[in-house]
N, C-alpha and C. Protein backbone atom coordinates (compact mmCIF):
# COMPACT_ATOMS: atom_id res chain seq x y z
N UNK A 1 -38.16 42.39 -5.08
CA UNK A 1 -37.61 41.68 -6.23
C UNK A 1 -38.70 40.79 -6.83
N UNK A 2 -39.07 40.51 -7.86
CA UNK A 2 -39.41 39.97 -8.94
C UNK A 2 -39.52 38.28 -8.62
N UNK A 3 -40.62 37.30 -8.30
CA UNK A 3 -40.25 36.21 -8.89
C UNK A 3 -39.12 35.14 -9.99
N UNK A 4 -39.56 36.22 -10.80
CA UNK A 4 -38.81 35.88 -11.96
C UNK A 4 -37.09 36.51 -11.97
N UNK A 5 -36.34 37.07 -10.74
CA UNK A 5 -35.36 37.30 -10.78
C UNK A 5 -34.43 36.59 -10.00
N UNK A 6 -35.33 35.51 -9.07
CA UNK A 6 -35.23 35.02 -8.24
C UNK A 6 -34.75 33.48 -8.76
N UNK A 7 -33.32 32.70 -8.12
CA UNK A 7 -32.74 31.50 -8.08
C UNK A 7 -34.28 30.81 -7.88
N UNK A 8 -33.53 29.15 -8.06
CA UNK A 8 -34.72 28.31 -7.94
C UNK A 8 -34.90 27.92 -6.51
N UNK A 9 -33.47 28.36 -5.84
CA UNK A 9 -33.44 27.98 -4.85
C UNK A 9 -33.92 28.98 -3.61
N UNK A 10 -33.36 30.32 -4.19
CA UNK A 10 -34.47 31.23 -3.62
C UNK A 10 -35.76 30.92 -3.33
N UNK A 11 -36.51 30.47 -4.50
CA UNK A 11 -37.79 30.57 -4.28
C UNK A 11 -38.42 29.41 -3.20
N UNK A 12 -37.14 28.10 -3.77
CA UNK A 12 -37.44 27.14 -2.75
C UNK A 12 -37.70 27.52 -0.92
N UNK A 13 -36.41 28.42 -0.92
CA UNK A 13 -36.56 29.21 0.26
C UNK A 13 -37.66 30.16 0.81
N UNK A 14 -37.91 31.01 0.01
CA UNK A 14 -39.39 31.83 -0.17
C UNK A 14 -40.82 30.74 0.31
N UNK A 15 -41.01 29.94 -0.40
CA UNK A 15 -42.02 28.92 -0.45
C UNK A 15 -41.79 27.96 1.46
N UNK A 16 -40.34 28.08 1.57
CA UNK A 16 -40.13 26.90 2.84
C UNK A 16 -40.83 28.39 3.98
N UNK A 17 -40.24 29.61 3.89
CA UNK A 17 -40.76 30.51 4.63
C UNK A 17 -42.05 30.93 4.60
N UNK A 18 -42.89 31.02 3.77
CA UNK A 18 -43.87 31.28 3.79
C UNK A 18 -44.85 30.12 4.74
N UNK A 19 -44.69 29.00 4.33
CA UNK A 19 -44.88 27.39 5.15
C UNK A 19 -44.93 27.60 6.91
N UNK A 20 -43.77 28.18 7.11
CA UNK A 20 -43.00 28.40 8.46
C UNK A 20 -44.36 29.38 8.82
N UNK A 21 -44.57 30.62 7.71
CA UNK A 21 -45.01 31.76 8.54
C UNK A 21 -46.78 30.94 8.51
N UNK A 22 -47.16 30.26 7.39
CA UNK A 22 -48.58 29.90 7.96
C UNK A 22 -48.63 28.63 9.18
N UNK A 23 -47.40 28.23 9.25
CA UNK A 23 -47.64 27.03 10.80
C UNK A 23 -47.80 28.10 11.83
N UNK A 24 -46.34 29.06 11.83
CA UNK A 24 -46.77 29.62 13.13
C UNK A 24 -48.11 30.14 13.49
N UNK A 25 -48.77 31.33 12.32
CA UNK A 25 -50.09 31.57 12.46
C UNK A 25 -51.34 30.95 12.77
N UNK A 26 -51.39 29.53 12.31
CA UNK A 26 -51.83 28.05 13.06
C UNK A 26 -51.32 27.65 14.60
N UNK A 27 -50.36 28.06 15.06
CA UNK A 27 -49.43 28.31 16.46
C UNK A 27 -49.53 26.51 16.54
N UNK A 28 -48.74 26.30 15.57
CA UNK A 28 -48.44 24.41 15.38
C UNK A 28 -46.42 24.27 15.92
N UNK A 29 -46.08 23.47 16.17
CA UNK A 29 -44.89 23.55 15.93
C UNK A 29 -44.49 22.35 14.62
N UNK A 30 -43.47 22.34 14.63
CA UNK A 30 -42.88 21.31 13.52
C UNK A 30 -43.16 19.89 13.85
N UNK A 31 -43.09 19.42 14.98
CA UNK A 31 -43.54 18.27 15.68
C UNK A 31 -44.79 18.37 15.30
N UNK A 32 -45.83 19.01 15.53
CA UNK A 32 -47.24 18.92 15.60
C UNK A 32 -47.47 18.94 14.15
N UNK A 33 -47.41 19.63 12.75
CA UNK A 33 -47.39 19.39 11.68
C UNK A 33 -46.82 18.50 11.13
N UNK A 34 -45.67 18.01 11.78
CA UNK A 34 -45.25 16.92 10.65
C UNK A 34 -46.19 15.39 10.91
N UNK A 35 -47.02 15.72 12.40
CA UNK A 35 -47.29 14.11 12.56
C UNK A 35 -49.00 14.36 11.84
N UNK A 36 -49.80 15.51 11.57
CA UNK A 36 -50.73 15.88 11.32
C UNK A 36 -50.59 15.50 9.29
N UNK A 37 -49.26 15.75 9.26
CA UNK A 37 -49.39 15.51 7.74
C UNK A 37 -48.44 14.42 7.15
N UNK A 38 -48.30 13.89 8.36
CA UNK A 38 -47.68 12.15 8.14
C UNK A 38 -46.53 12.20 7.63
N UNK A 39 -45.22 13.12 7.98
CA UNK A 39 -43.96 13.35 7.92
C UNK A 39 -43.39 13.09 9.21
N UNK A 40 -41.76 13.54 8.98
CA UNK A 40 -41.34 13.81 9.75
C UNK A 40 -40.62 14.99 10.51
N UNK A 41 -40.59 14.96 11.48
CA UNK A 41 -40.19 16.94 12.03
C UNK A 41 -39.00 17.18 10.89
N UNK A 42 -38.10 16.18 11.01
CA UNK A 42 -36.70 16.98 10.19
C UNK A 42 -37.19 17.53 8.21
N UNK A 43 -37.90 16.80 8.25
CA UNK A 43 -38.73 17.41 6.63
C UNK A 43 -38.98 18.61 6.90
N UNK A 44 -40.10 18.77 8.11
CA UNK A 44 -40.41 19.93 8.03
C UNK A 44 -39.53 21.03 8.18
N UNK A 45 -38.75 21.04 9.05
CA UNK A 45 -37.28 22.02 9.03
C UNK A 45 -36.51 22.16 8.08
N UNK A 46 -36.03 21.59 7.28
CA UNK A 46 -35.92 21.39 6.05
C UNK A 46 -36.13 22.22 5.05
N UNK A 47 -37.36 21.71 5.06
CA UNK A 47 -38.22 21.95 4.05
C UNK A 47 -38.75 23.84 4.17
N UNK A 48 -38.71 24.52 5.77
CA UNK A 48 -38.59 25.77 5.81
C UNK A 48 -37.82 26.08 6.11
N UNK A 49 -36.74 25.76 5.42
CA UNK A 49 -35.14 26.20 5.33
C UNK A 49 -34.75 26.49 3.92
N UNK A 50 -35.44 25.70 3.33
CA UNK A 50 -35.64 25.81 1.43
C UNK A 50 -35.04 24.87 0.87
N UNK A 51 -35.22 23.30 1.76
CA UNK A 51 -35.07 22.30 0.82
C UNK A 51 -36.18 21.61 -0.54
N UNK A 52 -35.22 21.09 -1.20
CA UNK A 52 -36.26 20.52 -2.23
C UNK A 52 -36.96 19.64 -1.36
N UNK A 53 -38.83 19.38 -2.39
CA UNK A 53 -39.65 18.77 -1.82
C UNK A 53 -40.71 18.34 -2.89
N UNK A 54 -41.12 17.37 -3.21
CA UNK A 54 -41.89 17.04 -3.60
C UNK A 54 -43.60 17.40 -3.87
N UNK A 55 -44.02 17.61 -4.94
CA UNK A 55 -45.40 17.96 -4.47
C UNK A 55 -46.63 17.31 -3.69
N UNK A 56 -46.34 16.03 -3.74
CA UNK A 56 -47.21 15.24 -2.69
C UNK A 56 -46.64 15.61 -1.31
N UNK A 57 -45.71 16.29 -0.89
CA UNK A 57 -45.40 16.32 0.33
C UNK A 57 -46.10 18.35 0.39
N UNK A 58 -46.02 19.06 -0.31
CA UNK A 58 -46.60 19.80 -0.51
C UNK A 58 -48.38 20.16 0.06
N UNK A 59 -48.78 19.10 -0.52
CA UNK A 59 -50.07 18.83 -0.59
C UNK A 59 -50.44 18.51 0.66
N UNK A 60 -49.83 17.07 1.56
CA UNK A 60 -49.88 17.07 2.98
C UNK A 60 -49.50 18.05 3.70
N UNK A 61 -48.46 19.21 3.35
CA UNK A 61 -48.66 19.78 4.21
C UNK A 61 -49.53 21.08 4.63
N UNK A 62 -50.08 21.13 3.38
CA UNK A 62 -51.14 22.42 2.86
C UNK A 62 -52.47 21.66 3.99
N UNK A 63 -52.60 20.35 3.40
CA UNK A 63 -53.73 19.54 3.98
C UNK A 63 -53.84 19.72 5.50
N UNK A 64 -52.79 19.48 6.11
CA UNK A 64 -52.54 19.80 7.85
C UNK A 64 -52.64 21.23 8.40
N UNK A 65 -52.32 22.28 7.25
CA UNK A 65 -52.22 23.53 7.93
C UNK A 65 -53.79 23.77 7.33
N UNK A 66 -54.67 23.08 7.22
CA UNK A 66 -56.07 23.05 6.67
C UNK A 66 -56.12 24.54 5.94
N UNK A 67 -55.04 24.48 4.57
CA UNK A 67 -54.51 25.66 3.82
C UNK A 67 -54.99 25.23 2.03
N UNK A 68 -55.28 23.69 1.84
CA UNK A 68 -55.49 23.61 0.70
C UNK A 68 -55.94 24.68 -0.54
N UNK A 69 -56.57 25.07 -0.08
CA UNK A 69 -57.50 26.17 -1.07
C UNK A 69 -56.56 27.19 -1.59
N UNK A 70 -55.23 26.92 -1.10
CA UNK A 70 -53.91 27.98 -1.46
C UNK A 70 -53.57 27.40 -2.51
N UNK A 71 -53.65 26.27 -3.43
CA UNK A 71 -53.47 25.65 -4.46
C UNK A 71 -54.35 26.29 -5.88
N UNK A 72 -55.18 26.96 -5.12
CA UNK A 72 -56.32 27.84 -6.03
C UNK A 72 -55.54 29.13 -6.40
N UNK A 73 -54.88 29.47 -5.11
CA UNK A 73 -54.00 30.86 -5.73
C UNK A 73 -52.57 30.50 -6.75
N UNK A 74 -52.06 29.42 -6.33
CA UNK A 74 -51.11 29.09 -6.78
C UNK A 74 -51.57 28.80 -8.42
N UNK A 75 -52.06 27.95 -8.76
CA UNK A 75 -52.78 27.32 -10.37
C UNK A 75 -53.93 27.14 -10.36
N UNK A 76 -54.58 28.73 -10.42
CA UNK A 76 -56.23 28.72 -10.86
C UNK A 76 -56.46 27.75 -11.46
N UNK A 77 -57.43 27.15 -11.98
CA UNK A 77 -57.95 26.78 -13.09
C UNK A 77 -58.63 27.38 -14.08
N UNK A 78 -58.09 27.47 -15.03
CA UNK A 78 -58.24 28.55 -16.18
C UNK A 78 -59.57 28.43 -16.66
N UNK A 79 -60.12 27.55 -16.83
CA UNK A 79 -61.38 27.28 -17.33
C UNK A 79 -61.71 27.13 -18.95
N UNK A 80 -62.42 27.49 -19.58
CA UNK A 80 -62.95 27.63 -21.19
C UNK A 80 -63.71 28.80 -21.36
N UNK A 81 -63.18 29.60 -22.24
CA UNK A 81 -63.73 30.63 -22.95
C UNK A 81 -64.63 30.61 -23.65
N UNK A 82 -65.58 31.27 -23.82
CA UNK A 82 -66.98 31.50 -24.47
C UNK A 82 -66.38 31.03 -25.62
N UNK A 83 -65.44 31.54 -26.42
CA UNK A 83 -65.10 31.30 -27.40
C UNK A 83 -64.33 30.07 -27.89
N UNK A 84 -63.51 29.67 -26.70
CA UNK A 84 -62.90 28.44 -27.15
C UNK A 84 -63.78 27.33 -27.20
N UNK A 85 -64.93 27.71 -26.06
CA UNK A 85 -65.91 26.41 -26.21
C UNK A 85 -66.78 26.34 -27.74
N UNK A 86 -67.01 27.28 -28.31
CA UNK A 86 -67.73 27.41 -29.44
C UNK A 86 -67.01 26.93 -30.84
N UNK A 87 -65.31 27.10 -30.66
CA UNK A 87 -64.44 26.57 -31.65
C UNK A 87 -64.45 25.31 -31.19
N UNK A 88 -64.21 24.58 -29.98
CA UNK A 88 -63.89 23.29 -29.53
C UNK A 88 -65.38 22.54 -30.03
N UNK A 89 -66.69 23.14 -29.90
CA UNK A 89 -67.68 22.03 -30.09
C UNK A 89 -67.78 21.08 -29.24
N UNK A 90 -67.41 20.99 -28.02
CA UNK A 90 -67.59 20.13 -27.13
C UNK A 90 -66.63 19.37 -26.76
N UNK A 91 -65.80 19.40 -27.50
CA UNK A 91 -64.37 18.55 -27.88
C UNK A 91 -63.71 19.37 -26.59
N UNK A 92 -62.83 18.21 -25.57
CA UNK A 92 -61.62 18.60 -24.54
C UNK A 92 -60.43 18.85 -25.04
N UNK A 93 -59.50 19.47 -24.83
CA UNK A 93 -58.26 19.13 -25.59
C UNK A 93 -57.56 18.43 -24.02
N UNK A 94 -57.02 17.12 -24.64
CA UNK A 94 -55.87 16.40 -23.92
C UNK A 94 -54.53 16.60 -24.19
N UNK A 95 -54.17 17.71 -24.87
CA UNK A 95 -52.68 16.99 -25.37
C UNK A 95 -52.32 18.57 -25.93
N UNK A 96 -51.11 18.87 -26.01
CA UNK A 96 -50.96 20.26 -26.93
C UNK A 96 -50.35 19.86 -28.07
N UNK A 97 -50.67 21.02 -29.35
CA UNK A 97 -50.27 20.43 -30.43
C UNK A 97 -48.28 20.48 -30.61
N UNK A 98 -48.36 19.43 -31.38
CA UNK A 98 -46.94 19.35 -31.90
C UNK A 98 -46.12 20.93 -32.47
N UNK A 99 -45.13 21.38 -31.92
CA UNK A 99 -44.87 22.78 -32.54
C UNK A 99 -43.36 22.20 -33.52
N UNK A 100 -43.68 22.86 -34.91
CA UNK A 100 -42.23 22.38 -35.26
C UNK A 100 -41.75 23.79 -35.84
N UNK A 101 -40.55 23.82 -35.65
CA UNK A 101 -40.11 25.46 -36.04
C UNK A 101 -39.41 25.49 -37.47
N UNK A 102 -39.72 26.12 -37.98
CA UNK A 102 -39.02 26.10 -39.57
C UNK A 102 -37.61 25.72 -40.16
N UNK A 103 -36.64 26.24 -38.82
CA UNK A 103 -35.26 26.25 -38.87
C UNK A 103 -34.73 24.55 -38.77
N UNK A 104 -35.15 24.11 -37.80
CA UNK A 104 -35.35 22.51 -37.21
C UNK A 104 -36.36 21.95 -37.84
N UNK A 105 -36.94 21.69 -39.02
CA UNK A 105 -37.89 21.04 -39.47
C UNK A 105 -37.58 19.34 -38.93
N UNK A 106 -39.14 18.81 -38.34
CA UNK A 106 -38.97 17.74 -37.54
C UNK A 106 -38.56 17.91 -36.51
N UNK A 107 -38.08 18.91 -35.80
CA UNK A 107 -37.27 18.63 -34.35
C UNK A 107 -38.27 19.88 -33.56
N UNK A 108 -38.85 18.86 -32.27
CA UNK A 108 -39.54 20.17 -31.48
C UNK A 108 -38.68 21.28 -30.44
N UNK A 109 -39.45 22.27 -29.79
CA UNK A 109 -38.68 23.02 -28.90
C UNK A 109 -37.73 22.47 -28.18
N UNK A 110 -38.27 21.61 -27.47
CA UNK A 110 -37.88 20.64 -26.29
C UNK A 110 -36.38 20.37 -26.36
């Protein structure tokens, strides 16, 4: 099945299992990760059960299963295109532009 066919809570679940399957492969238990990433065991059970979780708690626990670099698969960093750098001129963009749709004049997507 499809990401994209998948509840939110599914995926929450998906994401708590996958967690589960890189501790065990680390051969950590829940005790031993949660004190490595400054939680507590019942988070971690929880949390690979497919509770909601925060991304700073995310992050500690990527950090403990010394997994960080999985944040690279998750949201590459896209980088700048030959071309966008040559339209940009050096210029960053901070901000995306305002979209207004014809039908709603003044009123954004949102």
């Amino acid at each position: 099945m499809s990401i994209y066919g998948m509840s939110d809570k599914a995926i929450l679940r998906e994401i708590g299992r996958r967690l589960k399957r890189k501790r065990l492969e680390k051969n950590s238990s829940q005790q031993k990760l949660a004190e490595l990433a400054g939680l507590n065991r019942t988070t971690i059970g929880k949390i690979e059960l497919g509770a909601s979780f925060g991304v700073l708690t995310l992050i500690q626990i990527l950090r403990a299963l010394d997994a960080l670099e999985e944040l690279n698969s998750f949201l590459p960093d896209p980088g700048i295109s030959p071309l966008q750098l040559a339209k940009m001129k050096g210029k960053q963009r901070y901000r995306a532009s305002r979209q207004i749709s014809d039908q709603n004049e003044g009123e954004s997507d949102w």
